[in-house]
Protein backbone atom coordinates (compact mmCIF):
# COMPACT_ATOMS: atom_id res chain seq x y z
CA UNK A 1 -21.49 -3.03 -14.38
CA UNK A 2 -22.65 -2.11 -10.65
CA UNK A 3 -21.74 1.58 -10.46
CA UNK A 4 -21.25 3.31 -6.66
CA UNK A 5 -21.92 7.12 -7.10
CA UNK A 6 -19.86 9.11 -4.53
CA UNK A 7 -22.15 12.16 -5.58
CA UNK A 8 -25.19 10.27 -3.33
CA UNK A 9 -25.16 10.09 0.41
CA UNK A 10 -23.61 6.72 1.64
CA UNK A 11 -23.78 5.54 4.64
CA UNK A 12 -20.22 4.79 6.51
CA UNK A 13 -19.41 2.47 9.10
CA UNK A 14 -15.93 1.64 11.05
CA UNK A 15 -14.87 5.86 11.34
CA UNK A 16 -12.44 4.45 13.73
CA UNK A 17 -10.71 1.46 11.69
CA UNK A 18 -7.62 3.25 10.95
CA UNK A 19 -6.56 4.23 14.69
CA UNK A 20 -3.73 2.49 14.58
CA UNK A 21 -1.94 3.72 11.51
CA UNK A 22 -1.87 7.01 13.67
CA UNK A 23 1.86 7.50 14.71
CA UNK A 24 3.00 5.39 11.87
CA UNK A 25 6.25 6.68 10.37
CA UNK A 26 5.43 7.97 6.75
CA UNK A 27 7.71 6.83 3.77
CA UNK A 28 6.75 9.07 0.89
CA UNK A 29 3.26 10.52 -0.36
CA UNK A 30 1.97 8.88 -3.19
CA UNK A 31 -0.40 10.79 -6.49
CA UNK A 32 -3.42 8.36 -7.46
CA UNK A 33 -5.23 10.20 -10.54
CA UNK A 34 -8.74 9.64 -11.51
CA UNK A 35 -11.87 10.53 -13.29
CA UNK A 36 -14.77 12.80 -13.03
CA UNK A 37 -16.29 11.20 -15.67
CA UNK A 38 -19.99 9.51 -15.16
CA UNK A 39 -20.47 8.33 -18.39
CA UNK A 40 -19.28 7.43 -21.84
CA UNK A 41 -18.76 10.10 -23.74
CA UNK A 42 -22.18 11.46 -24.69
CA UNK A 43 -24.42 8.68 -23.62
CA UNK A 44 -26.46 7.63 -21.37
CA UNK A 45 -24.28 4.55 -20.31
CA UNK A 46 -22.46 4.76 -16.71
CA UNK A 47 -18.73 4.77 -16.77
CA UNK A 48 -17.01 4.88 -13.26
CA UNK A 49 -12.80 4.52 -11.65
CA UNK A 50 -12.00 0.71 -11.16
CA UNK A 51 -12.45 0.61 -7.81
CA UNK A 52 -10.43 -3.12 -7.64
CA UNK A 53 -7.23 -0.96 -9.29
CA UNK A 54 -7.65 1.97 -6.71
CA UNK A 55 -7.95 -0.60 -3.70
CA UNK A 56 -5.43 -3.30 -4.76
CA UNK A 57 -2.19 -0.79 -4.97
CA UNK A 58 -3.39 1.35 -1.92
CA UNK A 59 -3.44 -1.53 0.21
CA UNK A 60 -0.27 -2.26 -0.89
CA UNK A 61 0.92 1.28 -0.29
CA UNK A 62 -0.71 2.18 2.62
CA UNK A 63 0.77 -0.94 4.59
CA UNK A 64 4.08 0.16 3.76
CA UNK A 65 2.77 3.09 5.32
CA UNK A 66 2.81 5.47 1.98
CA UNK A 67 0.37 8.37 1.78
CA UNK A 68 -1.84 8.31 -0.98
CA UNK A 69 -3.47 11.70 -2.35
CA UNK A 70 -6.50 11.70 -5.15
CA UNK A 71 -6.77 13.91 -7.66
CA UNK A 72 -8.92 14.62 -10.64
CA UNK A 73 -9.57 17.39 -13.46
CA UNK A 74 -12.13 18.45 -11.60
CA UNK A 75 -11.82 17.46 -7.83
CA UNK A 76 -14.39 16.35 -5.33
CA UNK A 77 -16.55 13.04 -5.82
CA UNK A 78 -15.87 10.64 -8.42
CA UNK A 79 -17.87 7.88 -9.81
CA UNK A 80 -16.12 4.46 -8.69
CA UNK A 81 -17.64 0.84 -9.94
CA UNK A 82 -16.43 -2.94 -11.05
CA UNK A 83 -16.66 -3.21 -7.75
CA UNK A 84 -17.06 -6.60 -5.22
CA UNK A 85 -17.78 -7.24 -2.03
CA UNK A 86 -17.25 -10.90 -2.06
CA UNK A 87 -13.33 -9.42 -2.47
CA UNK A 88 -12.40 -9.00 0.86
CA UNK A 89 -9.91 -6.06 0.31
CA UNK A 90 -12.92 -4.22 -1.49
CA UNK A 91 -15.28 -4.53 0.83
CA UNK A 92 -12.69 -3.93 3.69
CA UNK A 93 -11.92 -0.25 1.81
CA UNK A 94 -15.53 0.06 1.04
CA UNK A 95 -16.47 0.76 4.10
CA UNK A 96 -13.68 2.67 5.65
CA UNK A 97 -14.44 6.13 6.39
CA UNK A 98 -11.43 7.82 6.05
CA UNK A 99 -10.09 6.51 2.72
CA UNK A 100 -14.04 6.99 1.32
CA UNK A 101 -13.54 10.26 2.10
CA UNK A 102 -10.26 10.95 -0.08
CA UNK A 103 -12.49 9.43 -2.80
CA UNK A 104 -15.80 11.92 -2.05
CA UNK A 105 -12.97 14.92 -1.96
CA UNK A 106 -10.54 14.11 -4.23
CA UNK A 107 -8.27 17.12 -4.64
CA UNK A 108 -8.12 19.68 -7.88
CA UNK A 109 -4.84 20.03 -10.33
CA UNK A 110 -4.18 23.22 -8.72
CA UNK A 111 -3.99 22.17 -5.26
CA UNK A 112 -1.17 19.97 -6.21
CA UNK A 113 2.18 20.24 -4.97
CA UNK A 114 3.94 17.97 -6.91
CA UNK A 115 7.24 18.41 -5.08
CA UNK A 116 5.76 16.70 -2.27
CA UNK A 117 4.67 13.32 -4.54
CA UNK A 118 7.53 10.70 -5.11
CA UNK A 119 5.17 8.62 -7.66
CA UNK A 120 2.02 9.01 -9.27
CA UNK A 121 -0.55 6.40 -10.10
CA UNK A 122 -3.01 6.71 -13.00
CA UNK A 123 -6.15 4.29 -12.15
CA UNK A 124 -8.61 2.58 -15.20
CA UNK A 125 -12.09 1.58 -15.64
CA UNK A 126 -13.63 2.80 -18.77
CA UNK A 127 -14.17 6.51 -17.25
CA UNK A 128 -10.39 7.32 -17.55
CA UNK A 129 -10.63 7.34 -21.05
CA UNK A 130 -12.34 10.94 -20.61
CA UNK A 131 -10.94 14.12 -19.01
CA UNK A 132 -7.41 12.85 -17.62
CA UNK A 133 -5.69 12.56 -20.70
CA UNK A 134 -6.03 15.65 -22.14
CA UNK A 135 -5.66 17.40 -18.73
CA UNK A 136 -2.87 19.94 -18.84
CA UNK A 137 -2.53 20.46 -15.33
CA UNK A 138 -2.23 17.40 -14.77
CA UNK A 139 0.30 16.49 -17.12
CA UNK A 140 2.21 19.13 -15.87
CA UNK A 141 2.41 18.04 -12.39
CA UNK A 142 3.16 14.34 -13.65
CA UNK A 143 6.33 15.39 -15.19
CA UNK A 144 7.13 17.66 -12.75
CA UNK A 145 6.98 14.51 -10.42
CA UNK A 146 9.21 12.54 -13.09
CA UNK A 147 11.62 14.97 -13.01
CA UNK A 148 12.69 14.94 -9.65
CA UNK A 149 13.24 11.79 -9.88
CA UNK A 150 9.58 10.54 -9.27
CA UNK A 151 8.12 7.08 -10.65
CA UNK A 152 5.02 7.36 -13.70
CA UNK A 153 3.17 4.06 -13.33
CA UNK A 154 -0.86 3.58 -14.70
CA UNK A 155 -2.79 0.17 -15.02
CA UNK A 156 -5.52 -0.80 -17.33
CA UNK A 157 -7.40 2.02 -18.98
CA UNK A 158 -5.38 4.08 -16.85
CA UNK A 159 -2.62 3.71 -19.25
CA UNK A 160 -4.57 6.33 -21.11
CA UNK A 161 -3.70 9.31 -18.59
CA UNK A 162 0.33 9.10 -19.92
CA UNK A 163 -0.11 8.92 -24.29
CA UNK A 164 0.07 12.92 -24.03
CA UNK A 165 2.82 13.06 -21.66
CA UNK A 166 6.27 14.89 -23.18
CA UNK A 167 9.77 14.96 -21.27
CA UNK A 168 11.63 18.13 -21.48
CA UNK A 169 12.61 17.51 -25.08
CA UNK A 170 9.75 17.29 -26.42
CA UNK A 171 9.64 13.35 -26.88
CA UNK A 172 7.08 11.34 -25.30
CA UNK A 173 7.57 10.06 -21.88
CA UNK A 174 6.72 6.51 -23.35
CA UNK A 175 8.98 6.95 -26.39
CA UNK A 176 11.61 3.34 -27.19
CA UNK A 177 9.94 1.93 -23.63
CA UNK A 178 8.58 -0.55 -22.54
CA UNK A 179 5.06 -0.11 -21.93
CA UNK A 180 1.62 -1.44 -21.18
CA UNK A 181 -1.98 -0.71 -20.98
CA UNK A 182 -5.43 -2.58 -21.58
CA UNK A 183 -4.80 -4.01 -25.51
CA UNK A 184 -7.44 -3.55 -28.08
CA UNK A 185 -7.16 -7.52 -28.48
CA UNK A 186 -9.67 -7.57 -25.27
CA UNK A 187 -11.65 -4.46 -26.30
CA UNK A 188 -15.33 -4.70 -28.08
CA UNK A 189 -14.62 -2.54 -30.72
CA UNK A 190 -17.89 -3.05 -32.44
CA UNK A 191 -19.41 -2.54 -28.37
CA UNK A 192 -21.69 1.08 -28.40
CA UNK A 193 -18.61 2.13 -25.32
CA UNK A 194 -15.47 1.20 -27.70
CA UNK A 195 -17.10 3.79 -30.22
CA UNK A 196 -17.37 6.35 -27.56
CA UNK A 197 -13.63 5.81 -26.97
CA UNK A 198 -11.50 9.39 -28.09
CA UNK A 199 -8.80 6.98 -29.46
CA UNK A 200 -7.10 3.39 -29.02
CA UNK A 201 -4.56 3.21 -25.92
CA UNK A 202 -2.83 0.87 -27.49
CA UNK A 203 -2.32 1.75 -31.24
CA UNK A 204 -1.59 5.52 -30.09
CA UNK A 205 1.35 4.53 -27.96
CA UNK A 206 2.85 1.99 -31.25
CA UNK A 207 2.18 5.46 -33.23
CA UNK A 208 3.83 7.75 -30.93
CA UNK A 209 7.37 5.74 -30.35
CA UNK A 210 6.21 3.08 -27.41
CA UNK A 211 7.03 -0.20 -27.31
CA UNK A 212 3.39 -1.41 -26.53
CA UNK A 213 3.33 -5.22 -25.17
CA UNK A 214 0.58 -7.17 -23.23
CA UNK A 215 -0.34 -10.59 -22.57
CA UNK A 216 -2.66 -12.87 -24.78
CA UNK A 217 -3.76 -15.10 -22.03
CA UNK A 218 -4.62 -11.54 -19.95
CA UNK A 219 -5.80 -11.24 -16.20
CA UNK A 220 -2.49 -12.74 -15.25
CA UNK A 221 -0.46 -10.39 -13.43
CA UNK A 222 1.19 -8.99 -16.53
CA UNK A 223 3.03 -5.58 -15.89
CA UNK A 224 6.28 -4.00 -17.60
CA UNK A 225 9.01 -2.07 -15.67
CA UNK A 226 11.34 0.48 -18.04
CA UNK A 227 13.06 2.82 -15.37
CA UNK A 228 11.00 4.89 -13.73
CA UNK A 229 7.86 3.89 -16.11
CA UNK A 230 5.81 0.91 -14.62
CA UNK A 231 2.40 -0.58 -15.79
CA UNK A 232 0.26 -3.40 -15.77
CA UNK A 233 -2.84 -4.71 -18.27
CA UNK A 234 -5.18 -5.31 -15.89
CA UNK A 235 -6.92 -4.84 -12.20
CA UNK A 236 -4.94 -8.46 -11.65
CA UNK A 237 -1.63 -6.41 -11.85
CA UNK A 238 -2.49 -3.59 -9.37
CA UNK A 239 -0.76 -4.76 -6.41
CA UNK A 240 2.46 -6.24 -8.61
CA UNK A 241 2.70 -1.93 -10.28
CA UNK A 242 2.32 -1.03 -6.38
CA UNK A 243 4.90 -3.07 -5.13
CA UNK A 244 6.91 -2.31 -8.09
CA UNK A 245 6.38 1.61 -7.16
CA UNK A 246 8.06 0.64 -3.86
CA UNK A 247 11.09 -1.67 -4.82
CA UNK A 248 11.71 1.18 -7.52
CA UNK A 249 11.87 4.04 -5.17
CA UNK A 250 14.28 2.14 -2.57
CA UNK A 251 16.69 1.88 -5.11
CA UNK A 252 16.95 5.47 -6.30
């Protein structure tokens, strides 16, 4: 796995590519939530943020001119990797200065206002596994963001951020829906990361209530829609939950 640290110094270029989104009329602000986490659990192996799931939906996003905000349990840099630059939308983002930047200062829980979010966005890659789904705070602003109406959508490992979530009567936000995640059918289990893993994504949400569904073939676009709940399997579906974020908020 090539892993970009946004803890080193990196060198820039293009600080003036985004000039012309200045003026541009903004929809809604959008909640992307990551990882601090470096590496699996207590090894020595690097984990990082899919940077492919972070890019694909705020491209979408961002040309529909949505703001997207970053947080994380712990702000600041985050470790980002599963990255290419033969994608052209990867290396486009890669070096862009000003959406870098969000990822070098992502913002803490408590800087959150959540009544200013209309949808939040949990990314995967193996390091959101640790320290976003046990996250109170930011759990708490999730719902809060759900409750007003507000869109809950995750892809991949990402899925991961939402198995702790609770409405306001005490079921899980996931509970009889339709739902969807990275399924243990394409894990390693008997892979040193699997058994670093704090549980399985998919077997807690079939535990907990969720209808839990995913594609055999996988990398094929697959995503599920229940309401206000949207995810996809993998970094293929990024875009598709994206777009799905924005059909789903013109119609409420």
């Amino acid at each position: 796995m090539r892993i970009l640290s946004l803890f080193l110094s990196i060198i820039l270029l293009n600080s003036c590519s985004n000039s012309e989104k200045e003026g541009a009329k903004i929809n809604s602000k959008i909640l992307f939530v990551v990882s601090n986490q470096h590496f699996y659990g207590d090894t020595d192996m690097n984990a990082a943020n899919h940077f492919g799931e972070i890019v694909f939906a705020y491209d979408v996003l961002s040309k529909e001119h949505y703001e997207v905000d970053f947080v994380s349990p712990k702000g600041g840099a985050i470790p980002i990797g599963y990255l290419s630059t033969s994608d052209s939308i990867q290396k486009t983002y890669l070096y862009d200065f000003d959406f870098m930047s969000k990822l070098k200062n992502t913002l803490k829980p408590e800087a959150v206002d959540a009544s200013n979010y209309k949808a939040v966005y949990y990314v995967g890659g193996g390091a959101a596994m640790f320290g976003v789904p046990e996250n109170e705070n930011i759990q708490d602003i999730t719902m809060s963001i759900y409750n007003n109406k507000g869109i809950v959508s995750a892809v991949c490992h990402g899925t991961a951020g939402i198995i702790n979530l609770k409405t306001k009567d005490g079921k899980y936000l996931y509970q009889d829906k339709q739902v969807n995640g990275f399924p243990d059918i394409f894990e390693n289990k008997e892979a040193h990361y699997y058994k670093t893993f704090p549980f399985s994504i998919e077997e807690t949400i079939k535990e907990r209530g969720g209808n839990f569904s995913y594609s055999k073939d996988g990398w094929d676009n697959y995503f599920r829609v229940d309401g206000r709940l949207i995810t996809g399997q993998d970094p293929t579906a990024a875009a598709s939950v994206a777009k799905k974020i924005i059909e789903t908020l013109n119609q409420l």
